[in-house]
PDB file of N, CA and C in Angstrom:
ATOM      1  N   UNK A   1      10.905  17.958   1.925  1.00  0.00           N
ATOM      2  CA  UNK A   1      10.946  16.765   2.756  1.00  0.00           C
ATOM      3  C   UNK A   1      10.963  15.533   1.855  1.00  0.00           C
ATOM      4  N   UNK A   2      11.777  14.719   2.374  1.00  0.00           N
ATOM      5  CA  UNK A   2      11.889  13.916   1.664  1.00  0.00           C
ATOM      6  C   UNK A   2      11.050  12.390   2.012  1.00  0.00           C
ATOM      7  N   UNK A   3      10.815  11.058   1.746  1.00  0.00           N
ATOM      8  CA  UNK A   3      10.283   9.953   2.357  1.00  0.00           C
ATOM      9  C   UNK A   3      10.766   8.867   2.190  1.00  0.00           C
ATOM     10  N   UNK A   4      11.941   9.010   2.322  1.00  0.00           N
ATOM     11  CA  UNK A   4      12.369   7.086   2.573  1.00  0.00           C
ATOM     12  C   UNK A   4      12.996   7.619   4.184  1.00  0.00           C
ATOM     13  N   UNK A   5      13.480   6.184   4.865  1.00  0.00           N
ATOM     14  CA  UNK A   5      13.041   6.642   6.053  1.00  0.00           C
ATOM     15  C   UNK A   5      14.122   7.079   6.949  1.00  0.00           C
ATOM     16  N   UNK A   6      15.626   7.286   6.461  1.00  0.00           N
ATOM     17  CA  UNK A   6      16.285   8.087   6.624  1.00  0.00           C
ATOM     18  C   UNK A   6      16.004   9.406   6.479  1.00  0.00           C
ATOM     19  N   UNK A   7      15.444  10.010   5.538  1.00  0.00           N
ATOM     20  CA  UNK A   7      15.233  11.296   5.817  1.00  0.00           C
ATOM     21  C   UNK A   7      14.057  11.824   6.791  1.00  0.00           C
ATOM     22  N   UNK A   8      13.135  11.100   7.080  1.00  0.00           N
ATOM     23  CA  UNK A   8      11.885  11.187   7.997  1.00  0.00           C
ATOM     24  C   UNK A   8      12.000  10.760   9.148  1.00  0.00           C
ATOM     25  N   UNK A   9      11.130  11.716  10.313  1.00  0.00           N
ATOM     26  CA  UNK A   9      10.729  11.112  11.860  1.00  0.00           C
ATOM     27  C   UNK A   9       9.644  10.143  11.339  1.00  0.00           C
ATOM     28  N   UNK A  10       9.138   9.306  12.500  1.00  0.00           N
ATOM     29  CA  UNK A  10       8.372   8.293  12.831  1.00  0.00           C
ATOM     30  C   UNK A  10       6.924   9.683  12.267  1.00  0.00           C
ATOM     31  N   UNK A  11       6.802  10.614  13.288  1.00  0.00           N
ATOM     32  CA  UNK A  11       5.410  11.193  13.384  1.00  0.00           C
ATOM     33  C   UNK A  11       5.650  12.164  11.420  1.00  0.00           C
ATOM     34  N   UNK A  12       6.459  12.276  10.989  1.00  0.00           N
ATOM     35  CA  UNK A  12       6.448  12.131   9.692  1.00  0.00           C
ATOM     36  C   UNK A  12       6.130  11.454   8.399  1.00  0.00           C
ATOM     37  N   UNK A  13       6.579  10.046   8.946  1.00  0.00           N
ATOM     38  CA  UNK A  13       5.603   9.008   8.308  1.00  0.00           C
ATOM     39  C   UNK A  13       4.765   9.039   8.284  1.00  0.00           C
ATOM     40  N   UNK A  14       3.671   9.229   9.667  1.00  0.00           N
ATOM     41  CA  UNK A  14       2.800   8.713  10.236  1.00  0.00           C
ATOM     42  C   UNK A  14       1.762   9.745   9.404  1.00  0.00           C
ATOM     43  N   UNK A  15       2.295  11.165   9.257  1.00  0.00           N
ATOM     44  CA  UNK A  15       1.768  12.012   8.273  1.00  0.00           C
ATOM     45  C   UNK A  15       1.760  11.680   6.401  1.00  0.00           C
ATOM     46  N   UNK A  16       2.766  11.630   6.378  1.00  0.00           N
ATOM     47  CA  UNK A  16       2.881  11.147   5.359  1.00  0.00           C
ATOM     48  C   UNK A  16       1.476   9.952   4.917  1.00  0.00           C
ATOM     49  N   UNK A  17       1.601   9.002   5.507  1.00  0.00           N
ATOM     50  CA  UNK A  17       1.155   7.750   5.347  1.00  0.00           C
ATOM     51  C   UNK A  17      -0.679   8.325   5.558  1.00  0.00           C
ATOM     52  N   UNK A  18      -1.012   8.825   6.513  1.00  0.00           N
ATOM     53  CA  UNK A  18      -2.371  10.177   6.819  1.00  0.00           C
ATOM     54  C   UNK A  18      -2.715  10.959   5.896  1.00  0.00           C
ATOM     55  N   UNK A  19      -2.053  11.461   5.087  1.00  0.00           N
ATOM     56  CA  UNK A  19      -2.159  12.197   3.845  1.00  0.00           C
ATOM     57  C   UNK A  19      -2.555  11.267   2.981  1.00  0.00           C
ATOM     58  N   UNK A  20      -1.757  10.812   2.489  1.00  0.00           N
ATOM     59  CA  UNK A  20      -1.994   9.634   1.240  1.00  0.00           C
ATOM     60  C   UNK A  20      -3.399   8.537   1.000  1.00  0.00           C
ATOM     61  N   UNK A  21      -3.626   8.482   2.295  1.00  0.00           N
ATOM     62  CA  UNK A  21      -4.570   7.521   2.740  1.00  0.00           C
ATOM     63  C   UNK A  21      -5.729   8.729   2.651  1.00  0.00           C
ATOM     64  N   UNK A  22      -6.397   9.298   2.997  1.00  0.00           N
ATOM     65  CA  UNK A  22      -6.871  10.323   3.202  1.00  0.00           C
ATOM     66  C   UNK A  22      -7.709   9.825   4.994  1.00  0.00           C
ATOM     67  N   UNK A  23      -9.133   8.928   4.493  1.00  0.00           N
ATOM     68  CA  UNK A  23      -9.242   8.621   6.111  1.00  0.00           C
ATOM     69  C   UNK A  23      -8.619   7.855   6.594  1.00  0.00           C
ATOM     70  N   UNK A  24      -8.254   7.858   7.007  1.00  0.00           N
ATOM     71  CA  UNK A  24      -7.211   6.866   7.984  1.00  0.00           C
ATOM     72  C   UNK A  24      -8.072   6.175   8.875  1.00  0.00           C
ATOM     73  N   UNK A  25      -9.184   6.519   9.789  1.00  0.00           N
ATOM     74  CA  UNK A  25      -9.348   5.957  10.593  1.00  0.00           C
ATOM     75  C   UNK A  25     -10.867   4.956   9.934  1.00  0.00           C
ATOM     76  N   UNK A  26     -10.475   4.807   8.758  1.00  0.00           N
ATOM     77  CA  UNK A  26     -11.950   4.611   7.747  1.00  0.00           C
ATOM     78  C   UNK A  26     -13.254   3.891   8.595  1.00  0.00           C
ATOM     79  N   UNK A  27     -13.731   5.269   8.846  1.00  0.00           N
ATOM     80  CA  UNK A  27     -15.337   5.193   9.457  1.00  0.00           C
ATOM     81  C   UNK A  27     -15.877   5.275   8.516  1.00  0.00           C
ATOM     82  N   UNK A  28     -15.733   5.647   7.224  1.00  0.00           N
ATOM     83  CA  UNK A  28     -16.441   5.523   6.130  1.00  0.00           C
ATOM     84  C   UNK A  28     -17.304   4.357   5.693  1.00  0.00           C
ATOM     85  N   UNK A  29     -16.406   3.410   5.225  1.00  0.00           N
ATOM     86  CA  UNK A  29     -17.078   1.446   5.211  1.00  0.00           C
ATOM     87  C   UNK A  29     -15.926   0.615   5.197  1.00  0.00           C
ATOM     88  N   UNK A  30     -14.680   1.152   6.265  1.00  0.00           N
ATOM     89  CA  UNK A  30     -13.935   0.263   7.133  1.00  0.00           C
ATOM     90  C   UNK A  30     -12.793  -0.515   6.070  1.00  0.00           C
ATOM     91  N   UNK A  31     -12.403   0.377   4.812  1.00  0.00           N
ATOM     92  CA  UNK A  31     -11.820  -0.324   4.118  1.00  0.00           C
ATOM     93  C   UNK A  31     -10.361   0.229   3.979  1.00  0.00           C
ATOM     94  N   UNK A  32     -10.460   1.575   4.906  1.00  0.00           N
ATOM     95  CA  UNK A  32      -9.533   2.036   4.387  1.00  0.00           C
ATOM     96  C   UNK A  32      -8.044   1.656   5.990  1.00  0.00           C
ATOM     97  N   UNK A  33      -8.520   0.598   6.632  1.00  0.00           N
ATOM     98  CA  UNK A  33      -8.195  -0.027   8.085  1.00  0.00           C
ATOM     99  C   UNK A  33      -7.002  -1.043   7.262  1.00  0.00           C
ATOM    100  N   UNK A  34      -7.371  -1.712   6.296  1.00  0.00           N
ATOM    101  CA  UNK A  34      -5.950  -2.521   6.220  1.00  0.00           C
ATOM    102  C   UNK A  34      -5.213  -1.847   4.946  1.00  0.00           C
ATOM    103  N   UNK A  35      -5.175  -1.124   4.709  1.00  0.00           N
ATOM    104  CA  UNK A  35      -4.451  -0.169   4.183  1.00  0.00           C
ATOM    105  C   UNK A  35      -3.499   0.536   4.954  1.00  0.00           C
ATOM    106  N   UNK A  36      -3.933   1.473   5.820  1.00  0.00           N
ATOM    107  CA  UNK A  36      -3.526   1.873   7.077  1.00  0.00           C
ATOM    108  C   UNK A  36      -2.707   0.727   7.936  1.00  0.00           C
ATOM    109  N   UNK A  37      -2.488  -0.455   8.095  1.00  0.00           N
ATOM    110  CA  UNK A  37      -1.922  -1.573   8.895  1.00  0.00           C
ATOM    111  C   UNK A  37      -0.849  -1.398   7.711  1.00  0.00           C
ATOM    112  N   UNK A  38      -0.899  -1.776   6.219  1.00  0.00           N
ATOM    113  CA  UNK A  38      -0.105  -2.332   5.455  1.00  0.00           C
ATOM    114  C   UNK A  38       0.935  -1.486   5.601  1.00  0.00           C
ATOM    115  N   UNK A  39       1.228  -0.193   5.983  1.00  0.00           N
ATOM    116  CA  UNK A  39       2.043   0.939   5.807  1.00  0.00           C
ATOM    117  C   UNK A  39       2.533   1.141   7.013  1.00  0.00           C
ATOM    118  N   UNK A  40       2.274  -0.089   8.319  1.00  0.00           N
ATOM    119  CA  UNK A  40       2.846   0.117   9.500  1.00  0.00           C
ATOM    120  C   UNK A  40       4.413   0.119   9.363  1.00  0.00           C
ATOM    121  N   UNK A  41       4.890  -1.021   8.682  1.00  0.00           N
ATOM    122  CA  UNK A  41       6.129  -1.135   8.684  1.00  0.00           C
ATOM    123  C   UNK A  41       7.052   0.266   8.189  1.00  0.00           C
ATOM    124  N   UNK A  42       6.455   0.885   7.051  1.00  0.00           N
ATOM    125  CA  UNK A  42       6.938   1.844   6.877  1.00  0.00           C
ATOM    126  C   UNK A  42       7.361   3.460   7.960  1.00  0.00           C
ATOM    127  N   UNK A  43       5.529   3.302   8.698  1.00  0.00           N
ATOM    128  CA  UNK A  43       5.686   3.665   9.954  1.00  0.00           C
ATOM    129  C   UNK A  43       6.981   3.828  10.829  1.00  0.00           C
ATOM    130  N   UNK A  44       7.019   2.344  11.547  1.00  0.00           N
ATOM    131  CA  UNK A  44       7.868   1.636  12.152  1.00  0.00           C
ATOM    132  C   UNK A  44       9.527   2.022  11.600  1.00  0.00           C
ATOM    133  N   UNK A  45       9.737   2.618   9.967  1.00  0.00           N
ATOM    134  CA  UNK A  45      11.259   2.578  10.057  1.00  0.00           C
ATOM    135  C   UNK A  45      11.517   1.191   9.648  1.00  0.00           C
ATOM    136  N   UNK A  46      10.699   0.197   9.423  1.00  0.00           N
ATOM    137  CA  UNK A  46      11.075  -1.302   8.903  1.00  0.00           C
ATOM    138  C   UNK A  46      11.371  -1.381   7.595  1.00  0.00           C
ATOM    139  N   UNK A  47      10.476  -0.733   6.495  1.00  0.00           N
ATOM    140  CA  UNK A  47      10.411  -1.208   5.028  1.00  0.00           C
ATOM    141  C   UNK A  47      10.210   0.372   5.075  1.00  0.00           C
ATOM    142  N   UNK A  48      10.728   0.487   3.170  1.00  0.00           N
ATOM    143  CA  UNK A  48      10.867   1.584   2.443  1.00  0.00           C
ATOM    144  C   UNK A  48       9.115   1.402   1.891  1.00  0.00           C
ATOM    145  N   UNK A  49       8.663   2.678   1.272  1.00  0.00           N
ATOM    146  CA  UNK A  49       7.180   2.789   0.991  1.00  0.00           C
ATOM    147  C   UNK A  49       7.354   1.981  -0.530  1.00  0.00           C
ATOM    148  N   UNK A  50       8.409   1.883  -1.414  1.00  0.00           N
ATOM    149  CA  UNK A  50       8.679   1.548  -2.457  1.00  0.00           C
ATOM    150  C   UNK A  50       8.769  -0.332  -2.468  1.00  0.00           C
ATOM    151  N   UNK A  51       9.170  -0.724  -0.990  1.00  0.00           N
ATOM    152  CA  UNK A  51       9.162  -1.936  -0.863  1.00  0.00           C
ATOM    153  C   UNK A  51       7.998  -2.824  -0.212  1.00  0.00           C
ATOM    154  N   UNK A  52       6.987  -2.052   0.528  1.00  0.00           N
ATOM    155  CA  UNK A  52       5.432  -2.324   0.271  1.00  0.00           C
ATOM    156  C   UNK A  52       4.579  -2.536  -0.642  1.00  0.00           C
ATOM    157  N   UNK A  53       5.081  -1.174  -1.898  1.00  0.00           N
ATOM    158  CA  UNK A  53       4.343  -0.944  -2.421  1.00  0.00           C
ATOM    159  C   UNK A  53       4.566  -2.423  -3.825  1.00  0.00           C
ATOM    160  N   UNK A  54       5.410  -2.728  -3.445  1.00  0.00           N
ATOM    161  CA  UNK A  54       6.059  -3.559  -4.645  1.00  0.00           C
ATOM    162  C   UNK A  54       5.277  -4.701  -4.193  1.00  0.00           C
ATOM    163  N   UNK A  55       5.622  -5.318  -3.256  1.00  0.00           N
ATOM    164  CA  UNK A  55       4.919  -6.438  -2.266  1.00  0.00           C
ATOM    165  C   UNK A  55       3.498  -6.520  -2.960  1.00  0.00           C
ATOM    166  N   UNK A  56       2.544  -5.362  -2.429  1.00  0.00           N
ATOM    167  CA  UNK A  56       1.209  -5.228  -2.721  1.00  0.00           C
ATOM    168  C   UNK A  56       1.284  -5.623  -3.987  1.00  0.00           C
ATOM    169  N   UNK A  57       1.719  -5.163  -4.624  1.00  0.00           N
ATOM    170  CA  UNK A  57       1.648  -5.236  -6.440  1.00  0.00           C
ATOM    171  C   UNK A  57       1.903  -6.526  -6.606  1.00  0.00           C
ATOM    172  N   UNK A  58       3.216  -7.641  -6.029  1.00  0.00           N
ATOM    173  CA  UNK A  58       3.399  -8.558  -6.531  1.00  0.00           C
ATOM    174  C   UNK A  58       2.153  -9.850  -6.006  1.00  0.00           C
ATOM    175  N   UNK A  59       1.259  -9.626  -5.116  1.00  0.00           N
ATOM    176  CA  UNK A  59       0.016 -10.208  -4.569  1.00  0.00           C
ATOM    177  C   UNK A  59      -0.731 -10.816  -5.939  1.00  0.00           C
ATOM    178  N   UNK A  60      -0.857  -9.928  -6.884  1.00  0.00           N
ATOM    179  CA  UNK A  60      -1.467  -9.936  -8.100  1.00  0.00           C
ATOM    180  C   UNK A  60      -1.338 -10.725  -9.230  1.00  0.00           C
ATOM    181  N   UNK A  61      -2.022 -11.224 -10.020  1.00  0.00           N
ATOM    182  CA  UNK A  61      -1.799 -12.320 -11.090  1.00  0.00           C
ATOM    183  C   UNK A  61      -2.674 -11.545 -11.950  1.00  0.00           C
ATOM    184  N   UNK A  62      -1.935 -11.226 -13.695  1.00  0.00           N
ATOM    185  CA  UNK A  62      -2.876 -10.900 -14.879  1.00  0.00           C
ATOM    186  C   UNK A  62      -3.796 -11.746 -15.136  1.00  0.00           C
ATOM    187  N   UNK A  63      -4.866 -11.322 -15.491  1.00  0.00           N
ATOM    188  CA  UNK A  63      -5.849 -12.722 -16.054  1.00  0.00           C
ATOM    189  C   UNK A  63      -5.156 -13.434 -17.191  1.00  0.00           C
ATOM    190  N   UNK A  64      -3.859 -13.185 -18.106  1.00  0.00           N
ATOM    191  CA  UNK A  64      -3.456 -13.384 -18.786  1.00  0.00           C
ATOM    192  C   UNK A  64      -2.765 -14.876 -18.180  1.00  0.00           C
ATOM    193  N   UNK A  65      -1.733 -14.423 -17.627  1.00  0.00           N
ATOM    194  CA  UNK A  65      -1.200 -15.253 -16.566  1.00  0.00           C
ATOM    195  C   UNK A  65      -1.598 -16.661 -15.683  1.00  0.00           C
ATOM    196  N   UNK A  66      -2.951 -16.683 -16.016  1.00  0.00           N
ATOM    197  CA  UNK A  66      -3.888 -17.677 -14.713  1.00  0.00           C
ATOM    198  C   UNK A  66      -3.725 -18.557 -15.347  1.00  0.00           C
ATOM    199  N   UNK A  67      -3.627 -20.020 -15.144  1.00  0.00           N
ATOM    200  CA  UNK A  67      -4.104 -21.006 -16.047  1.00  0.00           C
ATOM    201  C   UNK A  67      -5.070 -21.225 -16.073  1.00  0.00           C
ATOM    202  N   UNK A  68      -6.038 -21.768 -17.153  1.00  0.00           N
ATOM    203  CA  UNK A  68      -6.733 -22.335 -17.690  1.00  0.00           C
ATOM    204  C   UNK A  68      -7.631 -20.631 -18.189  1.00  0.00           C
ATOM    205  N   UNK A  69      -7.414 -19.557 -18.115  1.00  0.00           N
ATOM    206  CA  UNK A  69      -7.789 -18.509 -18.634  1.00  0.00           C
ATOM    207  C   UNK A  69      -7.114 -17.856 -19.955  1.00  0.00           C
ATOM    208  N   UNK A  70      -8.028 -17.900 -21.090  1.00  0.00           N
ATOM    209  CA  UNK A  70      -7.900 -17.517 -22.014  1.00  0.00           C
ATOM    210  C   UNK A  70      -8.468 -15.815 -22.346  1.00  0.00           C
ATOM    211  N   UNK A  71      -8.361 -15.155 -21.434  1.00  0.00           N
ATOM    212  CA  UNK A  71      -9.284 -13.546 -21.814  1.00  0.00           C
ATOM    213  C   UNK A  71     -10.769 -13.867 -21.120  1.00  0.00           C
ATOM    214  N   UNK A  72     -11.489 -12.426 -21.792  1.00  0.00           N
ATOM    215  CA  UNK A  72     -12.384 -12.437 -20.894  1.00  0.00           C
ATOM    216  C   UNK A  72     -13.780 -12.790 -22.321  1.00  0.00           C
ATOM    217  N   UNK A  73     -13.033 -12.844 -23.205  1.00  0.00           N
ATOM    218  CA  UNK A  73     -14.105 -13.508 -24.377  1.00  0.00           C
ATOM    219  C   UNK A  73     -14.956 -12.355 -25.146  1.00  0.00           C
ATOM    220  N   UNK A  74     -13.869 -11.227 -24.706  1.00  0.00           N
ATOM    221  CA  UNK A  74     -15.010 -10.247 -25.495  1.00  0.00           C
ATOM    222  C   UNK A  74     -14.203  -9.147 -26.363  1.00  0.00           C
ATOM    223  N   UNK A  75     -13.858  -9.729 -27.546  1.00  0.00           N
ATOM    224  CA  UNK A  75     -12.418  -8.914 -28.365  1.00  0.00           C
ATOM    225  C   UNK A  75     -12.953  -8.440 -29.682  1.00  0.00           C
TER     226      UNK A  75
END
């Protein structure tokens, strides 16, 4: 089986995306809830898992990157 979303049903994803996540319905300490949202689109047949996943990643700034940050002072 494959997972981009031509090759997958909806309730395939939905596995897919259930697997990966492990709880899904995170009763654990509720963190694992927008995780589970972020992967709707993929769900949905909207976005590829590769084009989320990129998204998520690009959210991010190196501490390198920040201004006025020089490291963390401990080399």
């Amino acid at each position: 089986m494959g997972y981009l979303i031509s090759e997958t049903t909806k309730e395939e994803r939905e596995a897919i995306v259930a697997e990966s996540l492990g709880n899904i319905e995170a009763t654990c300490d509720g963190c694992m809830s927008g995780l589970a949202e972020m992967y709707q689109d993929y769900i949905d047949g909207k976005k590829e898992l590769c084009e989320i996943n990129m998204e998520f990643n690009a959210r991010y700034v190196h501490g390198e990157d920040m201004p006025g940050r020089s490291g963390c002072g401990y080399k």
